[in-house]
Protein backbone atom coordinates (compact mmCIF):
# COMPACT_ATOMS: atom_id res chain seq x y z
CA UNK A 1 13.09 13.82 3.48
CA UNK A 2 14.38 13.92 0.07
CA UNK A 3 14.31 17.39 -1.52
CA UNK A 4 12.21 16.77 -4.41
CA UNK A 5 8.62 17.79 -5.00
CA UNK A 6 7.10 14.57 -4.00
CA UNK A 7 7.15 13.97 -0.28
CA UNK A 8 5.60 10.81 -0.39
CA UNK A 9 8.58 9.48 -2.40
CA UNK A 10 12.13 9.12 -1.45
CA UNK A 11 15.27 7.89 -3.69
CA UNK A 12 17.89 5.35 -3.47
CA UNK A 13 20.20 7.52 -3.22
CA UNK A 14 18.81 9.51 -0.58
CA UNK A 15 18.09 6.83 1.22
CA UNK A 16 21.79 5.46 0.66
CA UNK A 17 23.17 9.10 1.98
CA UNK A 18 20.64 8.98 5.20
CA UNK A 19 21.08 4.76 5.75
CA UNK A 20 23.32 6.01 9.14
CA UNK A 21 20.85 8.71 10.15
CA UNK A 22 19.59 7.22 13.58
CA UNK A 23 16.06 9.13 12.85
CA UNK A 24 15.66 7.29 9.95
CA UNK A 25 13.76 3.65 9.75
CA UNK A 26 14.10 1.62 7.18
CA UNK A 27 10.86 -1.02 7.04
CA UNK A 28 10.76 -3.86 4.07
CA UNK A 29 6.91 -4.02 3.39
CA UNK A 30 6.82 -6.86 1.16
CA UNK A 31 4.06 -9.11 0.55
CA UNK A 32 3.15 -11.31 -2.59
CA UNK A 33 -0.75 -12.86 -3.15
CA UNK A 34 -1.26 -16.43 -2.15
CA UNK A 35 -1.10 -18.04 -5.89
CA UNK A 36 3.16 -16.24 -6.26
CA UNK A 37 4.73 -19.15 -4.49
CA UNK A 38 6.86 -16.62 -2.87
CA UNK A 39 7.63 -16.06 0.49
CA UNK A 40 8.14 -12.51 1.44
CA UNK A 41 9.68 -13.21 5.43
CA UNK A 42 12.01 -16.02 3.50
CA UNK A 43 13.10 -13.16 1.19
CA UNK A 44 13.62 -10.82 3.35
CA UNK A 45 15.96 -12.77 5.69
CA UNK A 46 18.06 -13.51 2.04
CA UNK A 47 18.61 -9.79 1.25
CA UNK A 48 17.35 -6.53 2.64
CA UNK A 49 18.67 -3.26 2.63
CA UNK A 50 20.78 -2.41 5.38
CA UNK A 51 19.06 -1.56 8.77
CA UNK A 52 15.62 -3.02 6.90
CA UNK A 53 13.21 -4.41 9.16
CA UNK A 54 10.39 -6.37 8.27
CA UNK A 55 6.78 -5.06 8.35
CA UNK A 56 4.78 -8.18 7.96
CA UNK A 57 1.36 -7.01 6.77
CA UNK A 58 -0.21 -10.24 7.86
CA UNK A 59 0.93 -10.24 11.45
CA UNK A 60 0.15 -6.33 11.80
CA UNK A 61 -3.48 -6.86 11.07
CA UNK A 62 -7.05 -7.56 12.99
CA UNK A 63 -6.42 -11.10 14.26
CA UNK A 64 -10.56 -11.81 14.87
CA UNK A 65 -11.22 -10.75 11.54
CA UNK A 66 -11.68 -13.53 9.28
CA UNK A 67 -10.68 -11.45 5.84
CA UNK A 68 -7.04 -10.95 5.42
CA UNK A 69 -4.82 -8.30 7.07
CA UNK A 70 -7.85 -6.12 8.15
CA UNK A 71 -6.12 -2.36 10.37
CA UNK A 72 -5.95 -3.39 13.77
CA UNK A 73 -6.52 -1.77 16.94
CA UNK A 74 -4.28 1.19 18.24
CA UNK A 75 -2.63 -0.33 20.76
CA UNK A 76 -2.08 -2.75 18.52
CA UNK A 77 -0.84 -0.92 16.06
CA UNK A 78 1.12 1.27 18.77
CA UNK A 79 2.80 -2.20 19.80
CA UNK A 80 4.23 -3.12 16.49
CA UNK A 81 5.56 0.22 15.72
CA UNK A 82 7.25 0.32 18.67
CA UNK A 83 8.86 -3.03 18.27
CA UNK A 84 10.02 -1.94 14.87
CA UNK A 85 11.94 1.20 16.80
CA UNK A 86 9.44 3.81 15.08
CA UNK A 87 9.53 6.84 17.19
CA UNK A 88 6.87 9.93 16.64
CA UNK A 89 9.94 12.35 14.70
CA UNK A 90 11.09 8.88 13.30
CA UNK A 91 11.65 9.63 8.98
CA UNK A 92 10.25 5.87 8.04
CA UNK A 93 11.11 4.73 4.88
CA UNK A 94 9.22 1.91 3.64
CA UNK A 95 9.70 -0.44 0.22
CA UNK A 96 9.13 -3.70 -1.31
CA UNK A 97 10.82 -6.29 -3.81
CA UNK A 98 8.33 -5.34 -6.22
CA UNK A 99 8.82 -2.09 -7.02
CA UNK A 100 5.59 -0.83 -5.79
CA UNK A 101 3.27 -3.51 -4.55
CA UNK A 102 2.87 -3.65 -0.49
CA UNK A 103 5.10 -0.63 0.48
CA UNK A 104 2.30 1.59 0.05
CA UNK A 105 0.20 -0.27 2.31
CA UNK A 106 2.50 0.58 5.35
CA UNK A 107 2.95 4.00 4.25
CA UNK A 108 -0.92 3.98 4.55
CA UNK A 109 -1.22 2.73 8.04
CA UNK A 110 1.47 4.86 9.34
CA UNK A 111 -0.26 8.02 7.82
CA UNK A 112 -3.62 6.48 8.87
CA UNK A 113 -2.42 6.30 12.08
CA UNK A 114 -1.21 9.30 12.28
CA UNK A 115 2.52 9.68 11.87
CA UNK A 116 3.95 12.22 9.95
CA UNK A 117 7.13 11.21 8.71
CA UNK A 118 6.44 8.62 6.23
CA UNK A 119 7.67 7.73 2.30
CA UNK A 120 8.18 5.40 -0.17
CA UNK A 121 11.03 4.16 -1.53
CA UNK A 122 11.09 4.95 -5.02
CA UNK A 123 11.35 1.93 -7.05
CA UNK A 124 11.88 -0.47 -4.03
CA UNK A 125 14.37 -3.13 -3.93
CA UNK A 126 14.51 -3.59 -7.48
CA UNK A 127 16.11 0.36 -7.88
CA UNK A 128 17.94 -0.07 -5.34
CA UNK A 129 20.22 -3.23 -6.56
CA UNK A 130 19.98 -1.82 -10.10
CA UNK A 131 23.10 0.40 -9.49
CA UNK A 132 25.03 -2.19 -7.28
CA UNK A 133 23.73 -0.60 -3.49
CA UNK A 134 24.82 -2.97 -0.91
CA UNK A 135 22.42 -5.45 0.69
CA UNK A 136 22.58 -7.27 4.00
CA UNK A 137 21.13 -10.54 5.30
CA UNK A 138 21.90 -10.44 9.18
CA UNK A 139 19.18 -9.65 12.12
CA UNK A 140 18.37 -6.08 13.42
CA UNK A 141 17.22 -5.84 16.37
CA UNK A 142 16.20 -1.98 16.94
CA UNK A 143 15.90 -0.29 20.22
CA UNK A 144 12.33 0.18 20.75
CA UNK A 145 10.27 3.02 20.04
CA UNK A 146 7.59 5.37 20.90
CA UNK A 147 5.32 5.75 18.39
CA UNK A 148 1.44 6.03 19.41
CA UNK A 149 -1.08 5.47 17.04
CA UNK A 150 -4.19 7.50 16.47
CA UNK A 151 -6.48 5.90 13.36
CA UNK A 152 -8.14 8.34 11.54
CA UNK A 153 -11.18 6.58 10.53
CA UNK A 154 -12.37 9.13 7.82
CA UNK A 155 -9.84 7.90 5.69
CA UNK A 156 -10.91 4.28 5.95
CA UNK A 157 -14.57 2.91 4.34
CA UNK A 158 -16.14 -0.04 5.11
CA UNK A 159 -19.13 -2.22 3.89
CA UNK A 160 -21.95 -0.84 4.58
CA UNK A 161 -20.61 2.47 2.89
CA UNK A 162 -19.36 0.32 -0.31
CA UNK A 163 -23.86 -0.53 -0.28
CA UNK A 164 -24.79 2.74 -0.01
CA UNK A 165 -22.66 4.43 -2.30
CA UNK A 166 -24.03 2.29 -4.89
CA UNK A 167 -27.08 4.71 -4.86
CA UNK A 168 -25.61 8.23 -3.51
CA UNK A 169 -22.69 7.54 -5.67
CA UNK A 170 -20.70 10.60 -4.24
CA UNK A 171 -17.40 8.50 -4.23
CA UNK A 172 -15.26 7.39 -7.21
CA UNK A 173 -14.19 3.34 -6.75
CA UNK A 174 -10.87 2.67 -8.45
CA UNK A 175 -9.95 -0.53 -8.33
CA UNK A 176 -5.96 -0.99 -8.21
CA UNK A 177 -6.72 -5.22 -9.55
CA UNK A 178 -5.09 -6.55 -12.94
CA UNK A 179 -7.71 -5.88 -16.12
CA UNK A 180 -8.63 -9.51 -15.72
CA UNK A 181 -9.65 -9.67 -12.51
CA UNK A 182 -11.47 -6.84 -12.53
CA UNK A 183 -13.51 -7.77 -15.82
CA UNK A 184 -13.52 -11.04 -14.30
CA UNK A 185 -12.00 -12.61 -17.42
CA UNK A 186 -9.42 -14.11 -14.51
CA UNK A 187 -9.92 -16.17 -11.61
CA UNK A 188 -9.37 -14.49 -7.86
CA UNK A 189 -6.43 -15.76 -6.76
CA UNK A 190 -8.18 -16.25 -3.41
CA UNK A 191 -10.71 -19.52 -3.38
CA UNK A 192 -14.25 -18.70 -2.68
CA UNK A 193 -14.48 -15.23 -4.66
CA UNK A 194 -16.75 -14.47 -6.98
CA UNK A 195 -15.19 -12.52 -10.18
CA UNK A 196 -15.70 -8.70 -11.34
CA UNK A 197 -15.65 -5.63 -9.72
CA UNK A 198 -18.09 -3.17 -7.95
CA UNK A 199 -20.88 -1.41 -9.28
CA UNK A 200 -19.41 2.05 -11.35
CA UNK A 201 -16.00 1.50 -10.00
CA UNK A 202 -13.11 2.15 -12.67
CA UNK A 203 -9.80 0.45 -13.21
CA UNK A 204 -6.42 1.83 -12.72
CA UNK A 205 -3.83 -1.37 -12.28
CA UNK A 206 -1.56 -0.96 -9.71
CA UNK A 207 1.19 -2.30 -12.34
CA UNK A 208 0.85 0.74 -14.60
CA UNK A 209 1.92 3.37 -11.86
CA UNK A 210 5.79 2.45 -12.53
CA UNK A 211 7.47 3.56 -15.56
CA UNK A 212 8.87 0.01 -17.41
CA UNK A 213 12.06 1.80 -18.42
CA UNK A 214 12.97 3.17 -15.28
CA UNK A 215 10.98 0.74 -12.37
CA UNK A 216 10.05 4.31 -10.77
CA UNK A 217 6.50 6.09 -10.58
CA UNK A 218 5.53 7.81 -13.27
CA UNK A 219 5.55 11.33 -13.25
CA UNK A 220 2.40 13.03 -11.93
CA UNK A 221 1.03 14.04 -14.74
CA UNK A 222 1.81 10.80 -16.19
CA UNK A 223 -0.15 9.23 -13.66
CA UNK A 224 -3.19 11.93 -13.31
CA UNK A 225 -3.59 11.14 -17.38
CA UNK A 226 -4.05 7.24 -15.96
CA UNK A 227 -6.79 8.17 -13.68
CA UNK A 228 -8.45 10.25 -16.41
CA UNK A 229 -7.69 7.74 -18.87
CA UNK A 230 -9.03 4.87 -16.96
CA UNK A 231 -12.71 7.46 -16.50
CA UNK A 232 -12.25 8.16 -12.80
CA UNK A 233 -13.89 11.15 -11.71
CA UNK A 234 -11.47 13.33 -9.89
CA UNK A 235 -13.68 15.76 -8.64
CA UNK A 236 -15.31 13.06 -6.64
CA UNK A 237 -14.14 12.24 -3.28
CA UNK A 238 -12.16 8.33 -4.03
CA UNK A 239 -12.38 5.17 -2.79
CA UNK A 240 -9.23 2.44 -3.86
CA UNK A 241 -9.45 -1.00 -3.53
CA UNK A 242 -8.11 -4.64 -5.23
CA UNK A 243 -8.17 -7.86 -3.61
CA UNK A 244 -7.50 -7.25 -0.04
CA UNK A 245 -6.54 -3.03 0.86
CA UNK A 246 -2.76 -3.79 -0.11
CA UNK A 247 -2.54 -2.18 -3.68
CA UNK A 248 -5.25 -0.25 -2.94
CA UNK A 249 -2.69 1.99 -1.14
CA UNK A 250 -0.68 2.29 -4.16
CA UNK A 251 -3.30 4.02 -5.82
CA UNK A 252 -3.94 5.99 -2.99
CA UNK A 253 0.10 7.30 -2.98
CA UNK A 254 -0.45 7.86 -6.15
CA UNK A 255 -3.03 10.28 -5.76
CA UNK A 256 -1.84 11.99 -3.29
CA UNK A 257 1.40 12.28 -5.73
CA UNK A 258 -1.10 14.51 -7.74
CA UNK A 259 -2.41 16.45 -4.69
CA UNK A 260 -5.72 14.82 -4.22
CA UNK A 261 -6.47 14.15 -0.38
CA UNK A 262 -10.21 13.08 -0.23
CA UNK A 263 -8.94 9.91 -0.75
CA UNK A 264 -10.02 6.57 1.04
CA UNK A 265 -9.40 2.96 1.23
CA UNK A 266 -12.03 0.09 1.03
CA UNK A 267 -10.18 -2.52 3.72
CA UNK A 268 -11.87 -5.49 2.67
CA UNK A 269 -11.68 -4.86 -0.51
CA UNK A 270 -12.63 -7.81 -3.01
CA UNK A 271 -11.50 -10.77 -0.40
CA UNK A 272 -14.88 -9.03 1.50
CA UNK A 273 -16.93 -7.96 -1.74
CA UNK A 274 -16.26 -11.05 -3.82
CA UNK A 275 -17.15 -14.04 -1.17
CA UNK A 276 -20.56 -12.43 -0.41
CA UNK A 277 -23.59 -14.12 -2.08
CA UNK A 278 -25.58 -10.64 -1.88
CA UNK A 279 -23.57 -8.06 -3.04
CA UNK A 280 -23.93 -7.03 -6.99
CA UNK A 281 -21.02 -7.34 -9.10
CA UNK A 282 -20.76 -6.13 -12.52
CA UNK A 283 -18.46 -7.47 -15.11
């Protein structure tokens, strides 16, 4: 990986010197919310970086769940890793045409699911171009791997533990939604949600993690100050979510950018919270 203090990260140009490396897997995560009009498979088959093969969030998800893009099963998981041509000492390198939006969501399930060898592209697509790197538009079609999944569902919260950390309140809830959604000053862009955000959670939008100059993540103690800043309490095990577990992960890369591990993810998120009639909302 690249040889900078933040393993979770990798560069452009690291990733430009290792593109040939046959350990190396380049996966474009990209995924945009229903009201974008954009289609991330249409993009993807336009321009990708070299090697790039999709990760489709949607199609690697729970099937019989009716929220959006819920984990799936191991083998299920297993199976689409495989196709992709992850193996277990495979270096995966995931990004998005964002900057940082959805990559961080498959660098969650890979680390959820226990492989080791996982980062984020610094910047995503958008670096990458900045300085002219080449793009490609044509199939791949990679040998297949041998990746096995193993969840590790202590890193993963659900429901019933959203409920009754409302009264034990020993997790932190940040909540990785634009300011307007999460004061519910903005409509969901999902129909059927109700608008605000959970009981005592705090919010850290998953736009502010980049640096506006630069499209890159902000330095750690740049982005520890946004935690603090936002009044999340670090010395509380977290819990991320936003509107469906995707940018959720963002927040969670970006703590573990600043060393903290007791770090979960809500996987329904709001698209689970905010369609309930029973669940309290503030605003």
């Amino acid at each position: 990986m690249d040889s900078n203090s933040r393993p979770q990260l990798v560069s452009a140009h690291w990733l430009e010197q290792h593109l040939d490396d046959a350990s190396v897997v380049v996966l474009d995560a990209s995924f945009h919310l229903p009201t974008s009009g954009r289609d991330a498979t249409a993009e993807y088959w336009d321009t990708h970086i070299p090697r790039a093969v999709f990760f489709d969030i949607d199609a690697i998800s729970d099937a019989d769940s009716a929220l959006p893009h819920m984990l799936p099963s191991e083998a299920v998981f297993s199976a689409a890793c495989q196709a992709l041509g992850i193996n277990q000492n495979s270096t995966v390198v995931v990004y998005d045409t964002v900057g940082l939006f959805s990559a961080a969501r498959a660098w969650w399930m890979l680390e959820v699911f226990g492989h080791q060898r996982v980062a984020v592209l610094d910047g995503g697509l958008p670096r990458w171009q900045r300085d002219g790197r080449a793009v490609d538009n044509t199939e791949v079609t990679p040998d297949r791997g041998d990746f096995v999944a193993t969840l590790d569902a202590t890193r993963v919260r659900n429901l019933d533990q959203l409920l009754a950390n409302l009264d034990q309140a020993r997790e932190q809830v940040v909540d990785a939604r634009a300011a307007g959604r999460f004061n519910g000053t903005e409509p969901e862009p999902r129909p059927g949600m109700r608008s605000g955000h959970i009981p005592g959670a705090v919010n850290v939008p998953v736009s502010s993690l980049l640096d506006g100059a630069t499209g890159l993540v902000h330095a750690n103690q740049v982005l520890e100050q946004l935690f603090v800043d936002a009044g999340a309490k670090l010395d509380k095990p977290v819990i991320t979510s936003c509107g469906s577990g995707v940018t959720a992960c963002a927040l969670t890369l970006a703590l573990s950018l600043i060393g903290k591990r007791d770090v979960s993810v809500y996987d329904g998120s709001w698209s689970e919270w905010g369609a309930r009639p029973d669940t309290p909302i503030d605003c």
